[in-house]
Protein backbone atom coordinates (compact mmCIF):
# COMPACT_ATOMS: atom_id res chain seq x y z
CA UNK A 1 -29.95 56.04 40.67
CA UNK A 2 -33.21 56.81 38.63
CA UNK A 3 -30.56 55.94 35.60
CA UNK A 4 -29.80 52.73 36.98
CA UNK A 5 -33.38 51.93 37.52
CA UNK A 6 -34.77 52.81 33.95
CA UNK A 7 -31.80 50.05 32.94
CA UNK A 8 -32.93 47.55 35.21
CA UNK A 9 -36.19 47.78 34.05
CA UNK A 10 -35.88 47.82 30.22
CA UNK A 11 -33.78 44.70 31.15
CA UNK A 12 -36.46 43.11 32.94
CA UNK A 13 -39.09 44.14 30.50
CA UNK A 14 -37.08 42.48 27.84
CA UNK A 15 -36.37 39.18 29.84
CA UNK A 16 -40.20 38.82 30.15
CA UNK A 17 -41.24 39.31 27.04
CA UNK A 18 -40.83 35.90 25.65
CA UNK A 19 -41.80 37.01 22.39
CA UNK A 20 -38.55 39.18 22.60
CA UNK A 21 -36.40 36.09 23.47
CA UNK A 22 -35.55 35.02 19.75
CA UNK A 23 -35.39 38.16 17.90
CA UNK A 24 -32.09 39.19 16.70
CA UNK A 25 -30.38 41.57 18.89
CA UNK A 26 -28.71 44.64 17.83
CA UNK A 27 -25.11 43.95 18.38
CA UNK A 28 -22.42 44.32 16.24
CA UNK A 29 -21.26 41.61 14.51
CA UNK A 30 -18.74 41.14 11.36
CA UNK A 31 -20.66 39.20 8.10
CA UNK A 32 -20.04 35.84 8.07
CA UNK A 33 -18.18 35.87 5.09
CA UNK A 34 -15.16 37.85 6.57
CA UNK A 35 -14.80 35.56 9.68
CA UNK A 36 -11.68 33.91 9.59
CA UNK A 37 -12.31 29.96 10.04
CA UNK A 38 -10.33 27.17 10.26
CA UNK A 39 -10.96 23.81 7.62
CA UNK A 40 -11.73 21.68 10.42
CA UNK A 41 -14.78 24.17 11.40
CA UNK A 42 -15.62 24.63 7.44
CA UNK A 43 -18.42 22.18 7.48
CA UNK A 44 -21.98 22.37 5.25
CA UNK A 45 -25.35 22.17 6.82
CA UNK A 46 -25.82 19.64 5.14
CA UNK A 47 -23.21 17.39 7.22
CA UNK A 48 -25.68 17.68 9.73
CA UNK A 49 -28.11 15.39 7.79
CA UNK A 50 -27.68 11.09 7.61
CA UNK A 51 -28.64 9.87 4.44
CA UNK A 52 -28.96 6.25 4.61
CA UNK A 53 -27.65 3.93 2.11
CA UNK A 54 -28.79 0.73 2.35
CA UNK A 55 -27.02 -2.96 0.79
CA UNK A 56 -28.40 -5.65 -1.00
CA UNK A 57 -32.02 -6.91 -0.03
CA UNK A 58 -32.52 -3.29 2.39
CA UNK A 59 -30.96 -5.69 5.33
CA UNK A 60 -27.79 -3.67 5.80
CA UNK A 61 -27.17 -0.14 5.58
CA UNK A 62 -24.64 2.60 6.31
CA UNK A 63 -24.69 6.21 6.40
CA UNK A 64 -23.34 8.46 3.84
CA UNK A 65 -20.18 9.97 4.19
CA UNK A 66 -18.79 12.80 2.08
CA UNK A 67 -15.14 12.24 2.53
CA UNK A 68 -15.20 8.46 2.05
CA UNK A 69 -17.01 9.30 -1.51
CA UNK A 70 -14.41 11.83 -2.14
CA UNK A 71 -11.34 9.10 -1.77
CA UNK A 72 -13.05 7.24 -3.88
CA UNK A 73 -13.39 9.74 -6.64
CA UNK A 74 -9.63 10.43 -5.60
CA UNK A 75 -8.82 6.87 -6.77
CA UNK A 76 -10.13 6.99 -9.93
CA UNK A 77 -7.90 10.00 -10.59
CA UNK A 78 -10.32 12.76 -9.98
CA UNK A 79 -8.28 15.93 -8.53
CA UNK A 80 -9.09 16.38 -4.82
CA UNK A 81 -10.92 19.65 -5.57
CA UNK A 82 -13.32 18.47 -8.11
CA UNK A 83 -14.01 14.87 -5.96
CA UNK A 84 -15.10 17.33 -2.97
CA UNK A 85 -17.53 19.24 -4.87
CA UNK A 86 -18.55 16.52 -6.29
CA UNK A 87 -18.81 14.70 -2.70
CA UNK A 88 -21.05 17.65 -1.99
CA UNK A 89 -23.04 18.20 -5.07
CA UNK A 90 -24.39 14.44 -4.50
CA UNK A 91 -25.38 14.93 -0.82
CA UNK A 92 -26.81 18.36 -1.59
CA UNK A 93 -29.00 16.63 -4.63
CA UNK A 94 -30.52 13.48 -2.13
CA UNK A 95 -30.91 16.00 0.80
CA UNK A 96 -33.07 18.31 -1.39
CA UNK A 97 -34.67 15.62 -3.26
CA UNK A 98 -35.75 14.38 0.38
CA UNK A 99 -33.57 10.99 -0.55
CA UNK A 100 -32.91 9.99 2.93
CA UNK A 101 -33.30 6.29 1.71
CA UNK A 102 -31.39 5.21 -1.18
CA UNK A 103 -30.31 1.84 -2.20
CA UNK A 104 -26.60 1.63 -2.95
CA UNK A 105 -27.67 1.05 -7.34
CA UNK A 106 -29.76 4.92 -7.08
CA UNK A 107 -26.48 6.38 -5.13
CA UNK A 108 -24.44 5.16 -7.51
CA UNK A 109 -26.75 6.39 -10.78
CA UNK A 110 -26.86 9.56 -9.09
CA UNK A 111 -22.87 9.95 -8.48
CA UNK A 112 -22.21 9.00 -11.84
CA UNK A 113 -24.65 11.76 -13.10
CA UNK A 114 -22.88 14.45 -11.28
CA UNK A 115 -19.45 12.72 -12.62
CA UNK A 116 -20.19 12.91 -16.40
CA UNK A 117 -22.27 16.64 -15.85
CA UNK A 118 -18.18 17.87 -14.84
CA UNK A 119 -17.02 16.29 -17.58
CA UNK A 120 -15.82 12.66 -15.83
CA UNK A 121 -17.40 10.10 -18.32
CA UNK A 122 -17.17 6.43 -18.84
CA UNK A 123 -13.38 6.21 -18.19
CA UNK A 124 -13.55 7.58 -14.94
CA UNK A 125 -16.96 5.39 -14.10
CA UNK A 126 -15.38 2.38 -15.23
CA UNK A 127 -12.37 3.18 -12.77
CA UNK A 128 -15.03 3.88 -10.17
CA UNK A 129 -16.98 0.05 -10.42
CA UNK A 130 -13.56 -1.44 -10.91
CA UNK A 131 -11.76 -0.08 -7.49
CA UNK A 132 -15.40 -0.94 -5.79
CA UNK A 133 -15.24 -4.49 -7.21
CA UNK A 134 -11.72 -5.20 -6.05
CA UNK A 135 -12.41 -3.79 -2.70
CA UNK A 136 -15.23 -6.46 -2.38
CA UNK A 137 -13.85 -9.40 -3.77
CA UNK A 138 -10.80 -8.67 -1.18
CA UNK A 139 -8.23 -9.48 -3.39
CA UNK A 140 -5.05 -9.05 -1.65
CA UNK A 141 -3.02 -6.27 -2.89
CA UNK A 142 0.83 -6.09 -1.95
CA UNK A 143 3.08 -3.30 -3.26
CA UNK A 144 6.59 -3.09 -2.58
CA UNK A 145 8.32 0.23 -3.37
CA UNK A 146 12.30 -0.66 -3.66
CA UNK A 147 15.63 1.04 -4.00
CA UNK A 148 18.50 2.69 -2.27
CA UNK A 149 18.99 5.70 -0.21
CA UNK A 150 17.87 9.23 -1.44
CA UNK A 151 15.42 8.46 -3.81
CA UNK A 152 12.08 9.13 -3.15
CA UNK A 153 10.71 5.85 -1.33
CA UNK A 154 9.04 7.14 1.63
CA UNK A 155 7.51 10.28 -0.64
CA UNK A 156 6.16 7.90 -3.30
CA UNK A 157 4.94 5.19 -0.99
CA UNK A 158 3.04 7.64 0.91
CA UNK A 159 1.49 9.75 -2.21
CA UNK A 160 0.31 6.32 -3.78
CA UNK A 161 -1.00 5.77 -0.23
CA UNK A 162 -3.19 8.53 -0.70
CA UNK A 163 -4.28 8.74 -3.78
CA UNK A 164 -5.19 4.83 -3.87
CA UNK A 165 -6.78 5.30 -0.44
CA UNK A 166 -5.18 2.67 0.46
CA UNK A 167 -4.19 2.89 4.92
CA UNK A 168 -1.68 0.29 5.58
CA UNK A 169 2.45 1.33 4.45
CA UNK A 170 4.86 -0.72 6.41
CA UNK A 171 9.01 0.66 6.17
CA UNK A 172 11.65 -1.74 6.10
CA UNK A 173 13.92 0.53 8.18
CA UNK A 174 11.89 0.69 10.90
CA UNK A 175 11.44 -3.32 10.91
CA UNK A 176 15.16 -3.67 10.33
CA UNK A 177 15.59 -1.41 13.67
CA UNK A 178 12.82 -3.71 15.54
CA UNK A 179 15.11 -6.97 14.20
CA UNK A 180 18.37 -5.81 15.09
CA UNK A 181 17.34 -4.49 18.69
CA UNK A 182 14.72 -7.44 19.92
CA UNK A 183 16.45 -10.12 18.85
CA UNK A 184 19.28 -11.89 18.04
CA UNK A 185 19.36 -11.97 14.95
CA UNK A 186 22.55 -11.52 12.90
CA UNK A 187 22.22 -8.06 11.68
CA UNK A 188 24.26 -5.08 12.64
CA UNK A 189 23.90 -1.34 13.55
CA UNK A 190 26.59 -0.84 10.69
CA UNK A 191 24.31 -0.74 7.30
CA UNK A 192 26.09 -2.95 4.65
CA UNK A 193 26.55 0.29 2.36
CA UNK A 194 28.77 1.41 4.14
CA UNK A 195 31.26 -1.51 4.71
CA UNK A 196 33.92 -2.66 2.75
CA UNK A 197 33.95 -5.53 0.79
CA UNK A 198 36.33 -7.65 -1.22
CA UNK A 199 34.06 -7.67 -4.56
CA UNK A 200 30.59 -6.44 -5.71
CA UNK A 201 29.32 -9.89 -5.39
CA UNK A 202 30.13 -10.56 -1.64
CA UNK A 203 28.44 -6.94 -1.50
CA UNK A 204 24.83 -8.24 -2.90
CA UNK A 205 25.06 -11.65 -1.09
CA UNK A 206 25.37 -9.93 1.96
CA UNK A 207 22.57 -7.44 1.07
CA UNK A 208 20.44 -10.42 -0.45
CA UNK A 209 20.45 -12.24 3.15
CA UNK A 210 19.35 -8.95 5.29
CA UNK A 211 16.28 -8.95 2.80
CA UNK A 212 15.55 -12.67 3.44
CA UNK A 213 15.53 -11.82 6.95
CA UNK A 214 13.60 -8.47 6.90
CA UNK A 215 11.26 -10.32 4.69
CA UNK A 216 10.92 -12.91 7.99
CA UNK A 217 10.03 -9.78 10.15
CA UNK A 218 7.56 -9.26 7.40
CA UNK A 219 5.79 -12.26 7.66
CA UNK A 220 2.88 -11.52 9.77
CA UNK A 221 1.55 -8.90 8.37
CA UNK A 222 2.05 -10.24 4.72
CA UNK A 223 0.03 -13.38 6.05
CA UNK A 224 -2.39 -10.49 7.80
CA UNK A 225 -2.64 -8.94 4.18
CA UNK A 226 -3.05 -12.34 2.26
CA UNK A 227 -6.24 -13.66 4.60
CA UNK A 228 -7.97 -10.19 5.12
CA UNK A 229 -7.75 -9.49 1.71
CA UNK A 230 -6.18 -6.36 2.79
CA UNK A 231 -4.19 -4.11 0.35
CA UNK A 232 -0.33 -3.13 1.91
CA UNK A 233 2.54 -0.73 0.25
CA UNK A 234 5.91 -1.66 1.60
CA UNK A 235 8.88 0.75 1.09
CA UNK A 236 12.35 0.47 2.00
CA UNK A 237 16.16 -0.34 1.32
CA UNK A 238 15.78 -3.67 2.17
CA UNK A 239 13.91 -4.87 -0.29
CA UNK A 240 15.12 -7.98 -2.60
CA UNK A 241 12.48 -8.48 -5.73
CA UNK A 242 13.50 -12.09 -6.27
CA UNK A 243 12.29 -13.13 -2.94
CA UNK A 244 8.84 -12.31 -3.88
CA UNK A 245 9.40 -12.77 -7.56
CA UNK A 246 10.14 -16.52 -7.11
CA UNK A 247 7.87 -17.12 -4.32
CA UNK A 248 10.63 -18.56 -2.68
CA UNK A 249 12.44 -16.57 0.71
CA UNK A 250 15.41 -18.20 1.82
CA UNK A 251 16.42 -21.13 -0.19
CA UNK A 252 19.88 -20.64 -2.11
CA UNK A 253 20.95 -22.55 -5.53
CA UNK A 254 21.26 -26.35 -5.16
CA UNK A 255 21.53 -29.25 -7.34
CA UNK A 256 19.48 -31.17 -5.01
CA UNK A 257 16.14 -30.71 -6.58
CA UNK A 258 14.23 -33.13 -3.79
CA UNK A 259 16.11 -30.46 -1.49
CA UNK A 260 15.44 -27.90 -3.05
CA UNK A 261 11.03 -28.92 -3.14
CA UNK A 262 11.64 -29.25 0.24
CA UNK A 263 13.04 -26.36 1.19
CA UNK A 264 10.35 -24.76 -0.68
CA UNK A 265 7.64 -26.45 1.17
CA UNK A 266 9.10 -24.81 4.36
CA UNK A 267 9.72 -21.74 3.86
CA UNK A 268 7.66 -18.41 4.66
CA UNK A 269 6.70 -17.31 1.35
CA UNK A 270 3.94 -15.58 -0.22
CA UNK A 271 2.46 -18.82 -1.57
CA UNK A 272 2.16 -20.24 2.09
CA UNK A 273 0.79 -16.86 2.85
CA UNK A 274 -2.17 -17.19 0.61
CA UNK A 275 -3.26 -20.32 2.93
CA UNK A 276 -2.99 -19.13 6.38
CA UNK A 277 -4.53 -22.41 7.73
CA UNK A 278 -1.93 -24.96 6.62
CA UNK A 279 0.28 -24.60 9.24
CA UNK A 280 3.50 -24.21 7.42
CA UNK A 281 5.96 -21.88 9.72
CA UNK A 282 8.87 -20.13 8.41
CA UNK A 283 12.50 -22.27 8.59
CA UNK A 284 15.76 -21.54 9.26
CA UNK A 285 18.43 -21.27 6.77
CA UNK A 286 20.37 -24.08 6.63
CA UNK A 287 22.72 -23.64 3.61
CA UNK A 288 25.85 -21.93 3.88
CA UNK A 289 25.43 -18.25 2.43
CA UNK A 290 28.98 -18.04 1.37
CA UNK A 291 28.33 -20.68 -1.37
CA UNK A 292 26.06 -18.03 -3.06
CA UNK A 293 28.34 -16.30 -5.30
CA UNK A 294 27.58 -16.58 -9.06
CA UNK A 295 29.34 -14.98 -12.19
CA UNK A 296 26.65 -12.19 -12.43
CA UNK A 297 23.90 -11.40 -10.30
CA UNK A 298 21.62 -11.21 -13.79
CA UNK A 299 22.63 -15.10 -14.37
CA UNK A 300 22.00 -16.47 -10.56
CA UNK A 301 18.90 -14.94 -10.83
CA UNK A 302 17.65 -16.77 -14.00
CA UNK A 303 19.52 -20.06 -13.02
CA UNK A 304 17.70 -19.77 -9.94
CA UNK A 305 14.07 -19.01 -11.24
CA UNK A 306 14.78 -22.07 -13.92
CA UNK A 307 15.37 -24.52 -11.32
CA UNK A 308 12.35 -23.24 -8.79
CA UNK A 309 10.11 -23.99 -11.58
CA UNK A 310 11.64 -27.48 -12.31
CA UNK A 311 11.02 -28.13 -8.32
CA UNK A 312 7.47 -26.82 -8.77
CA UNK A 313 6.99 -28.98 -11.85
CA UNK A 314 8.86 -32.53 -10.94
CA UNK A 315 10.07 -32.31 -7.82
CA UNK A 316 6.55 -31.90 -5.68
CA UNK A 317 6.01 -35.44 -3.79
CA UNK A 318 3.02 -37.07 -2.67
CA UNK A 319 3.05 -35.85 1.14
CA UNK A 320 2.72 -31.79 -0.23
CA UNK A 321 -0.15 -32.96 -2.64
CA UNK A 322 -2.04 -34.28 0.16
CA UNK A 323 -1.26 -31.33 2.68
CA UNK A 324 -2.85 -29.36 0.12
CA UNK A 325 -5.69 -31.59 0.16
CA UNK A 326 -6.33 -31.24 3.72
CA UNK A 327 -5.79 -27.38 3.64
CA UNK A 328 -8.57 -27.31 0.78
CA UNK A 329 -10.37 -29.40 3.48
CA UNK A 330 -10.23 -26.82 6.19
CA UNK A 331 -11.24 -23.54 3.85
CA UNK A 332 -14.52 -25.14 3.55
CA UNK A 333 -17.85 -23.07 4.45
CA UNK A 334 -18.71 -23.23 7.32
CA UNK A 335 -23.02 -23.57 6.46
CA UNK A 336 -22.03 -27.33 5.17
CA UNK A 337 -22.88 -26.83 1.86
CA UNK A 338 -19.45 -28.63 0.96
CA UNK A 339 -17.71 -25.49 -1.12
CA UNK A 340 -14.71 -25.17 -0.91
CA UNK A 341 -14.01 -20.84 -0.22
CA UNK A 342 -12.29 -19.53 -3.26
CA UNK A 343 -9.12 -16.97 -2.25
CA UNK A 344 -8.14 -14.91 -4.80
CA UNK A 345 -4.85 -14.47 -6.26
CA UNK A 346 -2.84 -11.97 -4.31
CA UNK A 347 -1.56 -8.82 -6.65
CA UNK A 348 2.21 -8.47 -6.13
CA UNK A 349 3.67 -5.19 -7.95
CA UNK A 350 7.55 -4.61 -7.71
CA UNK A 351 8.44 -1.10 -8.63
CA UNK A 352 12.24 -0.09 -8.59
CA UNK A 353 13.19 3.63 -7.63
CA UNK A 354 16.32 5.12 -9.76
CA UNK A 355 17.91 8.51 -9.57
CA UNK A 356 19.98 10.08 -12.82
CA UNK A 357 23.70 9.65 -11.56
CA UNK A 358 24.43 13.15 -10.86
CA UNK A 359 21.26 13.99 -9.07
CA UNK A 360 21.18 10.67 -6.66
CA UNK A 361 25.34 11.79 -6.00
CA UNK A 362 24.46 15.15 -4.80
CA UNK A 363 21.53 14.05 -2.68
CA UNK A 364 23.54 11.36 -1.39
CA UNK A 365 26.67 13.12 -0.76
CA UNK A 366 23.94 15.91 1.60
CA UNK A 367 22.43 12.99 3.44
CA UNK A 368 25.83 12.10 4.62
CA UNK A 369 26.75 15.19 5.72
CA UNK A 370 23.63 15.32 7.51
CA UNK A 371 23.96 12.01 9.36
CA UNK A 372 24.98 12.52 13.01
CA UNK A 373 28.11 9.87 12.17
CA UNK A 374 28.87 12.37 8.60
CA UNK A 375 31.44 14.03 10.48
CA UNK A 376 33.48 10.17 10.54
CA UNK A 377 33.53 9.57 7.23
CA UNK A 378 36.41 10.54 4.93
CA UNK A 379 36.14 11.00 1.75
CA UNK A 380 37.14 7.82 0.45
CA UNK A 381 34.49 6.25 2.92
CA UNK A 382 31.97 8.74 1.16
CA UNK A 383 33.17 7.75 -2.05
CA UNK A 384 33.14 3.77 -1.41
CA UNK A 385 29.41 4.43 0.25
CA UNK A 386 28.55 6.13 -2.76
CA UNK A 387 29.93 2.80 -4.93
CA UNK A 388 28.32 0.03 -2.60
CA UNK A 389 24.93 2.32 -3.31
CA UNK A 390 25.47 2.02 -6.76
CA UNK A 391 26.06 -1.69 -7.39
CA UNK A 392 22.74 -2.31 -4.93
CA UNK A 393 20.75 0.06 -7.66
CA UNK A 394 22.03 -1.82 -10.94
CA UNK A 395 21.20 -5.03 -9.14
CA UNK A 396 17.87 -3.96 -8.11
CA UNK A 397 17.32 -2.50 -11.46
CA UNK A 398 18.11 -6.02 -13.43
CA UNK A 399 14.95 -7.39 -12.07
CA UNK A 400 13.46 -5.37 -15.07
CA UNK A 401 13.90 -8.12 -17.62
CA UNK A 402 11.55 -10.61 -15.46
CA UNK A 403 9.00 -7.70 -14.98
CA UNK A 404 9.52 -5.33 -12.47
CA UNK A 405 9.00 -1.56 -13.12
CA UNK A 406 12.28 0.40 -12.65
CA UNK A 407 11.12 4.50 -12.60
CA UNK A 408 13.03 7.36 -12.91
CA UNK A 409 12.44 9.90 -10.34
CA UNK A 410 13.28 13.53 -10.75
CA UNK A 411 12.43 16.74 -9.19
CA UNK A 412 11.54 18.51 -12.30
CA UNK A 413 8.69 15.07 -13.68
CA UNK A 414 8.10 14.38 -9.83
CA UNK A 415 4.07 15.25 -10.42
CA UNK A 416 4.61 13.04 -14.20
CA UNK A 417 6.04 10.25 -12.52
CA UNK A 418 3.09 10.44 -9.67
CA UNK A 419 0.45 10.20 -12.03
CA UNK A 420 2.18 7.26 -13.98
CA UNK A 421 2.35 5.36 -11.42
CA UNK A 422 -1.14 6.03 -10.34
CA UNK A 423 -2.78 4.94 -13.74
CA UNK A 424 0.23 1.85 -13.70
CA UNK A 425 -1.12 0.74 -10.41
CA UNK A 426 -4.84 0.85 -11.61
CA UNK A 427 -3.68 -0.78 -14.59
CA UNK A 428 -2.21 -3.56 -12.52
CA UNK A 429 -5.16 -4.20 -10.11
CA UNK A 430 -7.56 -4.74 -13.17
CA UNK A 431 -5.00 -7.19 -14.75
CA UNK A 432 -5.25 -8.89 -11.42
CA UNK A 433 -9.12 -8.95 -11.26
CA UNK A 434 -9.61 -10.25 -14.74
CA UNK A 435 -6.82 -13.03 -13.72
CA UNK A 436 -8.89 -13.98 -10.54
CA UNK A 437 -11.97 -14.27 -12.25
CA UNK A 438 -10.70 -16.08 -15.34
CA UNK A 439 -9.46 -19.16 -12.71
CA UNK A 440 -12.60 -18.62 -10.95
CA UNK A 441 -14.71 -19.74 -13.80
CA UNK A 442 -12.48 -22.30 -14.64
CA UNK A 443 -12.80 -24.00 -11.03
């Protein structure tokens, strides 16, 4: 008892003492250091300050984040470890500075310090104002990742996605699913790989027409894309490059050429999709596919880009040159000032995946086997799958003389081929840039 009373009243003496309350107490506890935590807890103190950074004439502002400044160093192809120290090192220099207030100009001048002091210079700087200046001009970005099964599409759609900080990647499959199940149109369960044709050409005619109408179940977010201004990575096996080479989605070889203006006119392309206001809705094929078998597939493709551009050149009447009158009409301003908005030209980039023979066989030949239907195929199904697989590839891969980049993926260069791409892409969206500010001076 007389124990339990000397406790109570060293506890009570210590409750009332409030100068007592906040010193440390002596309990054992493991150093910080050696505390296991998780990332998600591994936050700074200095998180727990808002910097504001304010826009243009101090009427706007937002606060400063330290992962949205790392993607952006990511972009500019910064590693991920040096853009987070980075990311830190600048919030760390305002926050001590007692920068609480910075204009968006001193934010920059101070990022770009801490950029060149780790050995990121002018190259990396120039990459920095470049991204920033495409992100506000909105110019609509669209890349479409193509080729067969097995080689890398998903992987290198999604990496890109990252690095290029870039949140919107759309998969044919899954759109091709959406088609087939919700409505009625003619597509089957059966993918056309694996069915058996009479000749290679009745192959890529049938393949060409699922793409045309994949590319319809496309259409709303590629008009989504085109009037936010939003940038989009689409990856898939059904993925034609002429139909957004030619700017032209359905319409098949005619000698018509008032037919084939018109047909242009109506259809769902990317060229209707820049002006989201005109009205133009996608049409129906009307043209019998089975007249749409030429010599070579390299041939039909030229003969058919040669006489687009005729339409686009002679055979555009007076009714389209005065519905794009009245569209320019509608894109006005809406303060009166009579201005017509200017949209810039959207940046399409084709890229075509391609696996050495070998490799893409044995990957192909284990993503059979692993299909819940590999069981049912013999081997002369496997090896006709394999074939159909491999005319699709050299016809995707013939795009390459009208400018579409055909990559080699392998394991061993995967990280090579990564990078590439990464400084191709940024190559690409500067081309663009320049392009839509050379026709804006010229308006």
């Amino acid at each position: 008892m007389k124990d339990r009373e000397e406790s109570s009243s060293s506890t009570r003496t210590t409750t009332n003492n409030p100068k007592e309350e906040h010193e440390p107490r002596e309990i054992n506890i493991r150093p910080f250091s050696s505390v296991p935590s998780s990332p998600r807890n591994a936050s700074s103190k200095y998180d727990f300050v808002k910097v504001k950074v304010w826009l243009g004439d101090a009427d706007h502002y937002y606060v400063l984040s330290r992962f949205l400044v790392c993607r952006m160093l990511t972009v500019t192809k910064i590693p991920n470890h040096v853009a987070v120290k980075i990311s830190l090192e600048l919030k760390k220099l305002l926050i001590d500075n007692s920068l609480l207030d910075v204009s968006q100009a001193d934010l920059e001048s101070s990022l770009f310090m801490l950029m060149e002091r780790r050995g990121y210079g002018q190259e990396y700087i120039n990459r920095y104002n470049m991204m920033t200046k495409f992100h506000h001009q909105r110019v609509p970005l669209i890349i479409l990742v193509c080729g067969t099964a097995c080689v890398g599409k998903s992987t290198i759609a999604t990496q890109l996605a990252q690095r290029l900080n870039l949140p919107n990647v759309l998969h044919t499959d899954m759109v091709y699913e959406l088609l087939r199940t919700a409505t009625d149109a003619p597509l089957t369960s059966t993918p056309v790989w694996t069915r058996e044709f009479d000749s290679s050409e009745e192959l890529i005619n049938e393949f060409c027409r699922e793409c045309r109408i994949v590319r319809k179940g496309l259409a709303g977010d590629l008009k989504k894309a085109m009037k936010d201004g939003k940038p989009i990575i689409i990856e898939g096996r059904h993925l034609d490059p002429s139909i957004y080479l030619m700017n032209d989605e359905n319409k098949a070889p005619s000698n018509d050429p008032d037919k084939s203006s018109k047909e242009t006119e109506s259809s769902g392309d990317l060229a209707s999709d820049k002006n989201p206001e005109s009205g133009s809705s996608n049409s129906k094929e009307t043209e019998d596919e089975s007249a749409m078998k030429p010599h070579s597939q390299a041939e039909a493709v030229i003969d058919l880009s040669e006489k687009v551009t005729q339409c686009k050149i002679d055979g555009i009447d007076q009714s389209a040159a005065e519905s794009a009158k009245e569209a320019e009409k509608k894109r006005k301003s809406g303060d009166g000032s009579g201005k017509s908005k200017s949209v810039p030209e959207p940046i399409v980039i084709s890229i075509v995946l391609k696996m050495a023979e070998f490799d893409h066989k044995a990957l192909l030949e284990e993503w059979i086997s692993s299909r819940t239907s590999g069981d049912k195929y013999t081997s002369k199904e496997k090896d006709r799958l394999i074939t159909n697989l491999k005319t699709i590839e050299d016809y995707l891969c013939s795009f390459n003389s009208q400018g579409v980049t055909v990559v080699n993926i392998s394991a061993t260069t995967f990280p090579q081929t990564l990078d590439w791409l990464h400084n191709y892409l940024l190559q690409r969206i500067e081309e663009g840039i320049r392009s839509s500010e050379n026709e804006t001076t010229k308006k």
